[in-house]
Protein backbone atom coordinates (compact mmCIF):
# COMPACT_ATOMS: atom_id res chain seq x y z
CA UNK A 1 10.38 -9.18 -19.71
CA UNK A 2 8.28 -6.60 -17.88
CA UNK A 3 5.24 -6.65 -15.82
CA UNK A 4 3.13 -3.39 -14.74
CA UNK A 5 1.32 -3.62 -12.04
CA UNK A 6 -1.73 -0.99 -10.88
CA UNK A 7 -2.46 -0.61 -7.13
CA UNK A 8 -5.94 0.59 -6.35
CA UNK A 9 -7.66 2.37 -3.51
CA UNK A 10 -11.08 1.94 -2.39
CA UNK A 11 -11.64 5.23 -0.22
CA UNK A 12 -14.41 6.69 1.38
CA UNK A 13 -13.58 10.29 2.85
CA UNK A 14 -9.87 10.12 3.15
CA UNK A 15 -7.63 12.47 1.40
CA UNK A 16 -4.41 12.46 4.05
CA UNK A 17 -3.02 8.92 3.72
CA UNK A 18 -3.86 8.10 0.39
CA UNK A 19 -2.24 11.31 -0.78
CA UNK A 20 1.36 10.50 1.15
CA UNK A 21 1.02 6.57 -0.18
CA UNK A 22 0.43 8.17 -3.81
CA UNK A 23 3.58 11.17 -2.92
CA UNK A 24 5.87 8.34 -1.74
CA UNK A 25 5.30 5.65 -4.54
CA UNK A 26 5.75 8.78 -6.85
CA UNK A 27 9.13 9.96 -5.00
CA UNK A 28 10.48 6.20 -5.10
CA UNK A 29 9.06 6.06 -8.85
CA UNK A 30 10.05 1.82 -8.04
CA UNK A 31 10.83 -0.34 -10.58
CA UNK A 32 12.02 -3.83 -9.70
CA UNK A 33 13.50 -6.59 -11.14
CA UNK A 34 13.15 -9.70 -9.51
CA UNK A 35 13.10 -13.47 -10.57
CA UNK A 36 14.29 -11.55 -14.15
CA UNK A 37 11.49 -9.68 -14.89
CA UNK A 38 10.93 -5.73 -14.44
CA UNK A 39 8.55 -5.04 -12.32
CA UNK A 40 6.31 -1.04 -12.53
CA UNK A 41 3.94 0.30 -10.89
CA UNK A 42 1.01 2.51 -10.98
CA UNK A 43 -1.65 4.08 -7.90
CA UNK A 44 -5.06 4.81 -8.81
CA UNK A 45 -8.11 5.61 -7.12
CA UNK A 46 -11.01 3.17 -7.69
CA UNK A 47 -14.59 4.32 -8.78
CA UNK A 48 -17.54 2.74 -7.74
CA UNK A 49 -20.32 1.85 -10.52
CA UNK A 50 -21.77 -1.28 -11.97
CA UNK A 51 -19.91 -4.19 -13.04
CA UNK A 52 -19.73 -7.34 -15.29
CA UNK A 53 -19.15 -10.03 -13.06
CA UNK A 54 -16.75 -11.81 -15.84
CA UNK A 55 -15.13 -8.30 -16.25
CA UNK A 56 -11.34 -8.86 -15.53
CA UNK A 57 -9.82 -5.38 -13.32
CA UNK A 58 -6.62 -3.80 -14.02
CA UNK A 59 -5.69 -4.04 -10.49
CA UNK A 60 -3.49 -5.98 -9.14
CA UNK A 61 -3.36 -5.64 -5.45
CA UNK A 62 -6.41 -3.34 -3.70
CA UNK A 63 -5.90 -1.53 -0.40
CA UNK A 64 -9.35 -1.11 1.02
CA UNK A 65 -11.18 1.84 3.03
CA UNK A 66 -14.57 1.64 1.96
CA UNK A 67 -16.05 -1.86 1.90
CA UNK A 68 -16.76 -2.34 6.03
CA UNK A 69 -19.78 0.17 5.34
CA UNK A 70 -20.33 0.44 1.54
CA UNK A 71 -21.63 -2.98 0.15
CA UNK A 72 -21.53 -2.11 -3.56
CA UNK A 73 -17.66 -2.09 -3.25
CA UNK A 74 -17.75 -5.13 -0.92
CA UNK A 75 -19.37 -7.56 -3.32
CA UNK A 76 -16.71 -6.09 -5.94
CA UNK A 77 -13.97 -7.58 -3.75
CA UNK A 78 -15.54 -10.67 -2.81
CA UNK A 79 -15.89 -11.10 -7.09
CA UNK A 80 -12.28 -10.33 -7.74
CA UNK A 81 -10.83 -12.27 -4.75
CA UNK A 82 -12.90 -15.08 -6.38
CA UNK A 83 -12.70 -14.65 -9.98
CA UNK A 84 -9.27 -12.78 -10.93
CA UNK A 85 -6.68 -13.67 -7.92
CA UNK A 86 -6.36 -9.77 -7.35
CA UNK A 87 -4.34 -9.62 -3.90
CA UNK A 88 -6.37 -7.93 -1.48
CA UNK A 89 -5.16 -6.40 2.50
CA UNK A 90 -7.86 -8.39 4.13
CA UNK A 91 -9.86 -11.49 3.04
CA UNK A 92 -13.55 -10.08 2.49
CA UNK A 93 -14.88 -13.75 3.62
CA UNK A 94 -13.63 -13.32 6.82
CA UNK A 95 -13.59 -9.16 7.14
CA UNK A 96 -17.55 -9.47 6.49
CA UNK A 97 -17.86 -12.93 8.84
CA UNK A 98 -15.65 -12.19 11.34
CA UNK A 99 -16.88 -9.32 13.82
CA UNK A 100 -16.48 -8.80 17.23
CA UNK A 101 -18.23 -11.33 18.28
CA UNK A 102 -16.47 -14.42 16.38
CA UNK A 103 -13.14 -13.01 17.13
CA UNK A 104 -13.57 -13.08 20.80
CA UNK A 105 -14.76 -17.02 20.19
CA UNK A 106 -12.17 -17.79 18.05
CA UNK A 107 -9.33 -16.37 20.40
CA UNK A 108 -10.87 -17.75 23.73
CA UNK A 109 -10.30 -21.12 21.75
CA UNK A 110 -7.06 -20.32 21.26
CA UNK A 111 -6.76 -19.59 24.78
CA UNK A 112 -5.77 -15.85 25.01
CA UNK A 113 -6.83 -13.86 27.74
CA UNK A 114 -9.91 -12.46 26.59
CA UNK A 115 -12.22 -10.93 29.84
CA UNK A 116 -15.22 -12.61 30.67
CA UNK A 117 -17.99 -11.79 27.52
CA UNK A 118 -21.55 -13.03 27.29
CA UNK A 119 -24.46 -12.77 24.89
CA UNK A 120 -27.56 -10.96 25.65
CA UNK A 121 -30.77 -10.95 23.28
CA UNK A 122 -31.57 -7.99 21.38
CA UNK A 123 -33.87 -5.73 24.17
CA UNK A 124 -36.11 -4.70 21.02
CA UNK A 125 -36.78 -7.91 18.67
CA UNK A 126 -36.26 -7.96 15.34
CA UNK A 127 -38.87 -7.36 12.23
CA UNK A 128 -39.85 -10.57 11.92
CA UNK A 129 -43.77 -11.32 11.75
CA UNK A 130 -41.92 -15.34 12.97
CA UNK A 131 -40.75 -13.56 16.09
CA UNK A 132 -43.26 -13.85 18.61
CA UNK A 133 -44.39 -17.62 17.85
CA UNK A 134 -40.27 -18.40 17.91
CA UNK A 135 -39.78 -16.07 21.29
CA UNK A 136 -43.11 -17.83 22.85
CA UNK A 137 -41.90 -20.93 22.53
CA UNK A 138 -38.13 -21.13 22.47
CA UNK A 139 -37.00 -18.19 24.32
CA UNK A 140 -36.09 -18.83 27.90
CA UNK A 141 -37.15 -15.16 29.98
CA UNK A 142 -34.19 -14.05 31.77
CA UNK A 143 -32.87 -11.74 34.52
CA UNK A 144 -30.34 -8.96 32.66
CA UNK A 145 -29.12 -8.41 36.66
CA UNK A 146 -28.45 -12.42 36.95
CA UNK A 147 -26.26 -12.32 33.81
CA UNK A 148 -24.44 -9.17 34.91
CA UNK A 149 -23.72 -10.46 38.29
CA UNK A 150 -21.89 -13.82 36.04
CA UNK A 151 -20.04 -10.91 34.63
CA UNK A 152 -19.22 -9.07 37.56
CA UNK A 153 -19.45 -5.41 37.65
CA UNK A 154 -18.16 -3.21 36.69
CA UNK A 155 -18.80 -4.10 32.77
CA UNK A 156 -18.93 -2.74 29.54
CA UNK A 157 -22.15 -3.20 27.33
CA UNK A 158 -20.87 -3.17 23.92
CA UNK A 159 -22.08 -3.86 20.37
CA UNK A 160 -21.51 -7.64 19.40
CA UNK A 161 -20.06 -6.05 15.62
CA UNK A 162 -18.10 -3.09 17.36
CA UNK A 163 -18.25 0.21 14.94
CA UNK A 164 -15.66 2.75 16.49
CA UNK A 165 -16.79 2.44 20.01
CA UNK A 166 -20.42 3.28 19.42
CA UNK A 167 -23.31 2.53 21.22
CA UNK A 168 -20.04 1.35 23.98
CA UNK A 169 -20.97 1.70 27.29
CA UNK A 170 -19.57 1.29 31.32
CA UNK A 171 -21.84 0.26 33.26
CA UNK A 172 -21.15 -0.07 37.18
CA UNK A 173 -24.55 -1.39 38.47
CA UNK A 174 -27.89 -2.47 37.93
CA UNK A 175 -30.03 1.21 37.32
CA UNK A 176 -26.97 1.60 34.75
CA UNK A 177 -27.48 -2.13 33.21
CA UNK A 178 -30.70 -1.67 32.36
CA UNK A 179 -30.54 2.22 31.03
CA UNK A 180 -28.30 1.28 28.82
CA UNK A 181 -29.83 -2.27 27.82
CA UNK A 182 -33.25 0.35 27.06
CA UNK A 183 -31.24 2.49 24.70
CA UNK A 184 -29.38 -0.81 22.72
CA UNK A 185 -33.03 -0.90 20.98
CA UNK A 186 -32.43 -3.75 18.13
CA UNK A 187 -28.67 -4.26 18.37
CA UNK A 188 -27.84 -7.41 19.72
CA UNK A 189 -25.21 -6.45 22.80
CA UNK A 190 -21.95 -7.97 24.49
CA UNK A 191 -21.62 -7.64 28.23
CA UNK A 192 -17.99 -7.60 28.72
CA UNK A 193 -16.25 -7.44 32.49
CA UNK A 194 -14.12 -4.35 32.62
CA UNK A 195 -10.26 -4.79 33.31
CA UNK A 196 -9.82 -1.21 35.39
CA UNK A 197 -7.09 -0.08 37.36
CA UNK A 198 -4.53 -1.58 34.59
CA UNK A 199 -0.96 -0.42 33.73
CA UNK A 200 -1.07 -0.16 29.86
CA UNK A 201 -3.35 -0.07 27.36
CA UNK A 202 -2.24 -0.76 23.58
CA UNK A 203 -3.30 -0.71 20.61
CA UNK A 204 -0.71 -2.56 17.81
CA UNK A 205 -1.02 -1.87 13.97
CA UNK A 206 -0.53 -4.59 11.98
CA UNK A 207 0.71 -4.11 8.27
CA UNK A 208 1.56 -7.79 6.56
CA UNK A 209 4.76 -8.27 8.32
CA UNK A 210 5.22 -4.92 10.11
CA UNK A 211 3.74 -4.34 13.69
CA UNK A 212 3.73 -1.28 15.60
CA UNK A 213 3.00 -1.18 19.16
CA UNK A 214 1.50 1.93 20.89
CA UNK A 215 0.56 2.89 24.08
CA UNK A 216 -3.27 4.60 23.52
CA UNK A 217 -5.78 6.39 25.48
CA UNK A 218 -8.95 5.59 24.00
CA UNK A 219 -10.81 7.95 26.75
CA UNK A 220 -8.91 11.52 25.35
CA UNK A 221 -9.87 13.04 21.92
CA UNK A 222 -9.71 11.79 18.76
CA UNK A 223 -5.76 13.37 17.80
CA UNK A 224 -4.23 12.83 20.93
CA UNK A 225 -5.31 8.94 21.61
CA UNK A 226 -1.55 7.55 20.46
CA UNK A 227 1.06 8.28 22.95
CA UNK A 228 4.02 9.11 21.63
CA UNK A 229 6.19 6.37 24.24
CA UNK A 230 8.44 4.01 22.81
CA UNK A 231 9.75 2.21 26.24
CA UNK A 232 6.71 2.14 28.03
CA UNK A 233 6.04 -1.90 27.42
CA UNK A 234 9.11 -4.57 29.09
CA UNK A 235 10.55 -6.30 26.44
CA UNK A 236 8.63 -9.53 27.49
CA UNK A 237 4.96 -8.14 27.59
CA UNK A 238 6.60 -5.78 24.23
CA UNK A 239 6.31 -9.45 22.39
CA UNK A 240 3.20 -11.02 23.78
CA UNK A 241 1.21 -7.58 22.62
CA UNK A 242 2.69 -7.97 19.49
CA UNK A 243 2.75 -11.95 18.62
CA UNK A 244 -1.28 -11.45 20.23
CA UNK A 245 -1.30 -8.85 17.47
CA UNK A 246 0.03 -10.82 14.29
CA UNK A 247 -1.46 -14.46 15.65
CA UNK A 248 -5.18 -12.52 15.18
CA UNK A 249 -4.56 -11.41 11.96
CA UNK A 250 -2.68 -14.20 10.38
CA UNK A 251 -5.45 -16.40 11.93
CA UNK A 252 -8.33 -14.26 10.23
CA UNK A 253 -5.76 -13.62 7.11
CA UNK A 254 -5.96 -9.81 7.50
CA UNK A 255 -2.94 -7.90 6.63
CA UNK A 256 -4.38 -4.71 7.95
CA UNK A 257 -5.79 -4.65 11.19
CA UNK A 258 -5.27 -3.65 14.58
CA UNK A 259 -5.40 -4.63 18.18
CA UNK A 260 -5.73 -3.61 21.88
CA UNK A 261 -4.99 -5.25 24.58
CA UNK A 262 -5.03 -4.24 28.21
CA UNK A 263 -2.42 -5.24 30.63
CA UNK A 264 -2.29 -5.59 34.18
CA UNK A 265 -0.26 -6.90 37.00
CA UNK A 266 1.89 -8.94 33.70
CA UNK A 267 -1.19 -10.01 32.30
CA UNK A 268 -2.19 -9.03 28.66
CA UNK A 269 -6.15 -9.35 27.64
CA UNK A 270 -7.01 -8.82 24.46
CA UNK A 271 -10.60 -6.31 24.30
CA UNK A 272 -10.85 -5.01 20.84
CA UNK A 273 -8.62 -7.37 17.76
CA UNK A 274 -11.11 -7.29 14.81
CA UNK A 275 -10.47 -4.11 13.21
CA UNK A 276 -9.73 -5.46 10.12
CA UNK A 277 -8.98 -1.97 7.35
CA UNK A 278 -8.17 0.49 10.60
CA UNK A 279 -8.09 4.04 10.00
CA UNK A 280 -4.72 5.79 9.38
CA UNK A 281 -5.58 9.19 9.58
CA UNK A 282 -2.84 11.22 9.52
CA UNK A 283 -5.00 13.55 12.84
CA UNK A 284 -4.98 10.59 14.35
CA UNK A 285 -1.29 8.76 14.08
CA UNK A 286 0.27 11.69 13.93
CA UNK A 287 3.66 10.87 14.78
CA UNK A 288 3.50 7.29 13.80
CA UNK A 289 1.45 8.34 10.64
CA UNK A 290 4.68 8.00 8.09
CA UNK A 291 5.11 4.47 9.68
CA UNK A 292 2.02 3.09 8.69
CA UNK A 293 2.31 4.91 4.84
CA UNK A 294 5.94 3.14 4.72
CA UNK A 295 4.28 -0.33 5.72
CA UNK A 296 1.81 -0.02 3.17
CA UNK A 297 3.66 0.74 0.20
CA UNK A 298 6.14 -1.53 1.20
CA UNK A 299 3.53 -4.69 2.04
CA UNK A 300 1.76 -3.84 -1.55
CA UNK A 301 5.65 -4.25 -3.58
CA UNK A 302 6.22 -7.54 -1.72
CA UNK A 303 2.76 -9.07 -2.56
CA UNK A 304 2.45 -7.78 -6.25
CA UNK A 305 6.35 -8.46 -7.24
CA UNK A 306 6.67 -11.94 -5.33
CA UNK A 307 3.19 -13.14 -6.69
CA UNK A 308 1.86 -13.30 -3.01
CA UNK A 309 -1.52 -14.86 -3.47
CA UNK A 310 -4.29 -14.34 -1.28
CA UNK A 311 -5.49 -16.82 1.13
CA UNK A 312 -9.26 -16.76 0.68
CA UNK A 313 -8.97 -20.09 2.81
CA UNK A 314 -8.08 -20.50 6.65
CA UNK A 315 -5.88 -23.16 8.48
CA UNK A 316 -7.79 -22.73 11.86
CA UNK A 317 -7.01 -26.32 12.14
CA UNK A 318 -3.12 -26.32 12.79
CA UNK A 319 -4.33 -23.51 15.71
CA UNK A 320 -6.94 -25.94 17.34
CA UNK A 321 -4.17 -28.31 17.30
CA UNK A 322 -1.49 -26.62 19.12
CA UNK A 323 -4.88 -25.15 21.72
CA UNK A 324 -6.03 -28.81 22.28
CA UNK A 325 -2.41 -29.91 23.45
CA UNK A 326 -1.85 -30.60 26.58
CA UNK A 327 2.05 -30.40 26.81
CA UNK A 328 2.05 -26.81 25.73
CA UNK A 329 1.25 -24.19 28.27
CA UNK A 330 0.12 -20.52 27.39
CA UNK A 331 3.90 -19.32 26.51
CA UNK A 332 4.20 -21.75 24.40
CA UNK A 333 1.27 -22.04 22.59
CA UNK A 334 1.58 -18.71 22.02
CA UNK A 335 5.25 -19.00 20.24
CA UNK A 336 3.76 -22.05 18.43
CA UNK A 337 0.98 -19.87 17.25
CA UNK A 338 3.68 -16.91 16.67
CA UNK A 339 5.64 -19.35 14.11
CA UNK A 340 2.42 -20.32 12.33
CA UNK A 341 1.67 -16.62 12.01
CA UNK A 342 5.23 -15.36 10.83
CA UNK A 343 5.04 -18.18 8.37
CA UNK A 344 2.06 -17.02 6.77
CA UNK A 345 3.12 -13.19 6.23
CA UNK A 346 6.67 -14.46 5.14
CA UNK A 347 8.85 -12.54 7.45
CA UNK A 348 11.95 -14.15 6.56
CA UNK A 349 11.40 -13.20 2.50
CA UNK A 350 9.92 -10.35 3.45
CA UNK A 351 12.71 -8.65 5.14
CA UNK A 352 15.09 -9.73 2.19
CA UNK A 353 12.92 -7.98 -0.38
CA UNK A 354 12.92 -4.75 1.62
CA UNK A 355 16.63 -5.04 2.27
CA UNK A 356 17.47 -5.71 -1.08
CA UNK A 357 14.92 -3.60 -3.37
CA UNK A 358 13.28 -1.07 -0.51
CA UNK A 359 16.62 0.34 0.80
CA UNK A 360 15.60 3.90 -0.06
CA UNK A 361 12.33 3.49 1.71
CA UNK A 362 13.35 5.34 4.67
CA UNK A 363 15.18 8.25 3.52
CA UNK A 364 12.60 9.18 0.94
CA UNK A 365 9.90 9.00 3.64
CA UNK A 366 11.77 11.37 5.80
CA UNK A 367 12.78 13.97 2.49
CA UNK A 368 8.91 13.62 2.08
CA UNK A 369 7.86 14.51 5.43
CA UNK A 370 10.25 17.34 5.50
CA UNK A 371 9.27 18.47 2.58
CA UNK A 372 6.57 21.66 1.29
CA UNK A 373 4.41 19.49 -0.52
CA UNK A 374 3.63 17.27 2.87
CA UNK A 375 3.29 20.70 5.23
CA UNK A 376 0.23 21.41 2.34
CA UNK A 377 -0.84 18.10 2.93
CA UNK A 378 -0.82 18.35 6.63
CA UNK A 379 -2.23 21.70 6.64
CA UNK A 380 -5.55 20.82 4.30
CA UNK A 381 -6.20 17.76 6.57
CA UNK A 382 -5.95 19.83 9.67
CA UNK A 383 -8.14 22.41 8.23
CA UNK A 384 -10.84 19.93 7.41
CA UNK A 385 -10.41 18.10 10.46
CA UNK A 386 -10.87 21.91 12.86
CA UNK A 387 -13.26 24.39 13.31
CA UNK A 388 -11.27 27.31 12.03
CA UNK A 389 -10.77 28.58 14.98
CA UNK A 390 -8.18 25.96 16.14
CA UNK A 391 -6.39 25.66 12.93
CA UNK A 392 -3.02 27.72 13.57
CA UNK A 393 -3.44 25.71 17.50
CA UNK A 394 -2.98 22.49 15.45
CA UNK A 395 -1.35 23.08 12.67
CA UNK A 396 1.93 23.90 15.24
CA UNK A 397 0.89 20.42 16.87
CA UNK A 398 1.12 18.27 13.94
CA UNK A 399 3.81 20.07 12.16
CA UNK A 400 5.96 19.57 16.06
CA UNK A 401 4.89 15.93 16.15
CA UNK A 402 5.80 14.94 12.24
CA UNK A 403 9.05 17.03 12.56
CA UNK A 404 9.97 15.17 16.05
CA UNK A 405 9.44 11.85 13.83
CA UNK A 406 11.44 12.87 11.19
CA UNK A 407 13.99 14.07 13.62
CA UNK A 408 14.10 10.77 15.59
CA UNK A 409 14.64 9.06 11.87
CA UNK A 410 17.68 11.05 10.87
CA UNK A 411 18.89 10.65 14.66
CA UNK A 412 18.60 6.59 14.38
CA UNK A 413 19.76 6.11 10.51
């Protein structure tokens, strides 16, 4: 008996990943047999244009770039998550519920270190003819300075829905509070107290049971942000980043997303965890690009051929009960939370499947990477990424920093 399966991609203005996941699945050309049926598999790129909402897709599992901005896409998912059990990376309920702003409430329940945050009204009110009767009689006037001095200074003024660090701001006193409270206009702000002087910052990448943790630089440019370390974390605070990494997005049921955390003197705070869909621009992984194109194609196998379904529903309860008891301290909670989190991305079967049907995984990546048809790849992207006059400048970098990984591969298989 045999099954084919299609794998879609919503994109936006990508060309660099979804090439090398459509290279790779085409240099494994998988087929699988498991629980005695054949499994095959197809990649295609998924148009947007109007739909019959009893119109059943051909996909079976969608990978998602598009939807955080684009809503005709977005309601597309929410009607096949619904409708036609079509496994998606993140659950669209909670990807379109779940911004900054919830995250940071959900995981201060769960008692993780997250900095001191409040809620300021929008400085410009909404559109709303119902505003000023409401604000007249409901809204309390308040002193921005009394707030920030709650906070402590210095802060960071920040967007309650995030949005790749715009409209993010430091602000180190009062003339600076209100400047930048002037020029929020009508977006309703965080004022978050700044962790400074810290040892590491890190952002981990979470792909269904893989995570990869990275020390980053969020203040350099855009390609040289992940630093290529790989000791720079103890082992200890190495696992806290990364169960604080899974528990998020098992807890939200993403199986893309990322996190960063801050860490100083032994203490890790969580700033930025709901990135659910992260980019995975090959300019900006660079060397840990091929990791996150492995991770994919190997998360979207597992899911389709083991008839993963996805968990449009949440079990925030089991996590209130193991933050409401009062035996466990933060350690623990946090391994209790850790084994509710493995649980859910199935890192047990997981492992198995890759061991026994993804073996060549690896070594195909690395033949890939190696190969002519990737340096085109990486040459394109870095030409559309550059003003022309940098091209051969970074061309040398990425080709050094993707040979390095490939190097580092060969040295460790």
């Amino acid at each position: 008996m045999g099954e084919s399966h299609v794998i879609g991609l919503l994109l936006g203005t990508e060309e660099d990943w979804p090439s090398a996941f459509e290279a790779l699945f085409a240099a494994l050309d998988p087929e699988i047999t498991y629980a005695g049926n054949r499994h095959t598999f197809d990649v295609q790129r998924i148009t947007t244009e109007p739909f019959r909402l009893r119109a059943v897709p051909r996909y079976s599992l969608v990978i998602d770039r598009l939807a955080h901005w684009y809503w005709v896409p977005r309601e597309w998912l929410k009607k096949v998550a619904l409708m036609d059990d079509v496994y998606l990376m993140n659950n669209p309920f909670t990807f379109q519920a779940m911004e900054k702003h919830a995250a940071y409430c959900a995981m201060i329940r769960l008692g993780l270190n997250i900095p001191e945050t409040w809620m300021i009204p929008h400085k410009n009110p909404p559109e709303n003819e119902r505003f000023p009767y409401t604000a007249a009689n409901y809204n309390l006037p308040f002193r921005l300075e009394d707030v920030a001095k709650e906070v402590g200074y210095p802060l960071y003024m920040k967007p309650f829905a995030g949005g790749g660090w715009v409209g993010v701001t430091r602000v180190a006193d009062d003339e600076e509070l209100n400047r930048s409270y002037d020029e929020s206009g009508q977006r309703l702000m965080h004022l978050q107290a700044a962790v400074e002087n810290f040892d590491s910052f890190t952002r981990s990448i979470n792909v269904g049971a893989e995570t990869l943790v990275t020390r980053y630089e969020p203040s350099k440019p855009y390609h040289d942000r992940y630093q290529v370390d790989h000791a720079f974390l103890s082992p200890e605070l190495g696992e806290e980043v990364e169960t604080i990494s899974k528990v998020v997005s098992a807890f939200f049921r993403w199986d893309y997303n990322s996190c960063e955390t801050i860490i100083k003197d032994g203490r890790v705070s969580p700033v930025d965890f709901a990135n659910a869909c992260p980019e995975t621009s090959m300019i900006s992984l660079h060397y840990y690009f091929p990791w996150a194109i492995k991770a994919l194609v190997k998360w979207s196998m597992f899911c389709i051929v083991t008839g993963r379904k996805l968990p449009v529903d949440q079990n925030t309860a089991d996590y209130f009960a193991i933050a409401d008891s009062e035996e466990l301290g933060y350690f623990g909670k946090l391994a209790a939370y850790r084994e509710l989190a493995d649980s859910h991305f199935q890192m047990d079967a997981y492992e198995e499947f890759c061991s026994e049907h993804l073996a060549r995984v690896d070594e195909v990546m690395v033949d890939y990477i190696e190969s002519d048809t990737f340096d085109r790849l990486l040459v394109e992207t870095v030409k559309a990424a550059f003003p022309s006059s940098e091209h051969d400048t970074f061309i040398a970098h990425y080709r050094g920093m993707l040979a390095a990984w490939a190097k580092d591969q060969r040295a460790a298989a």
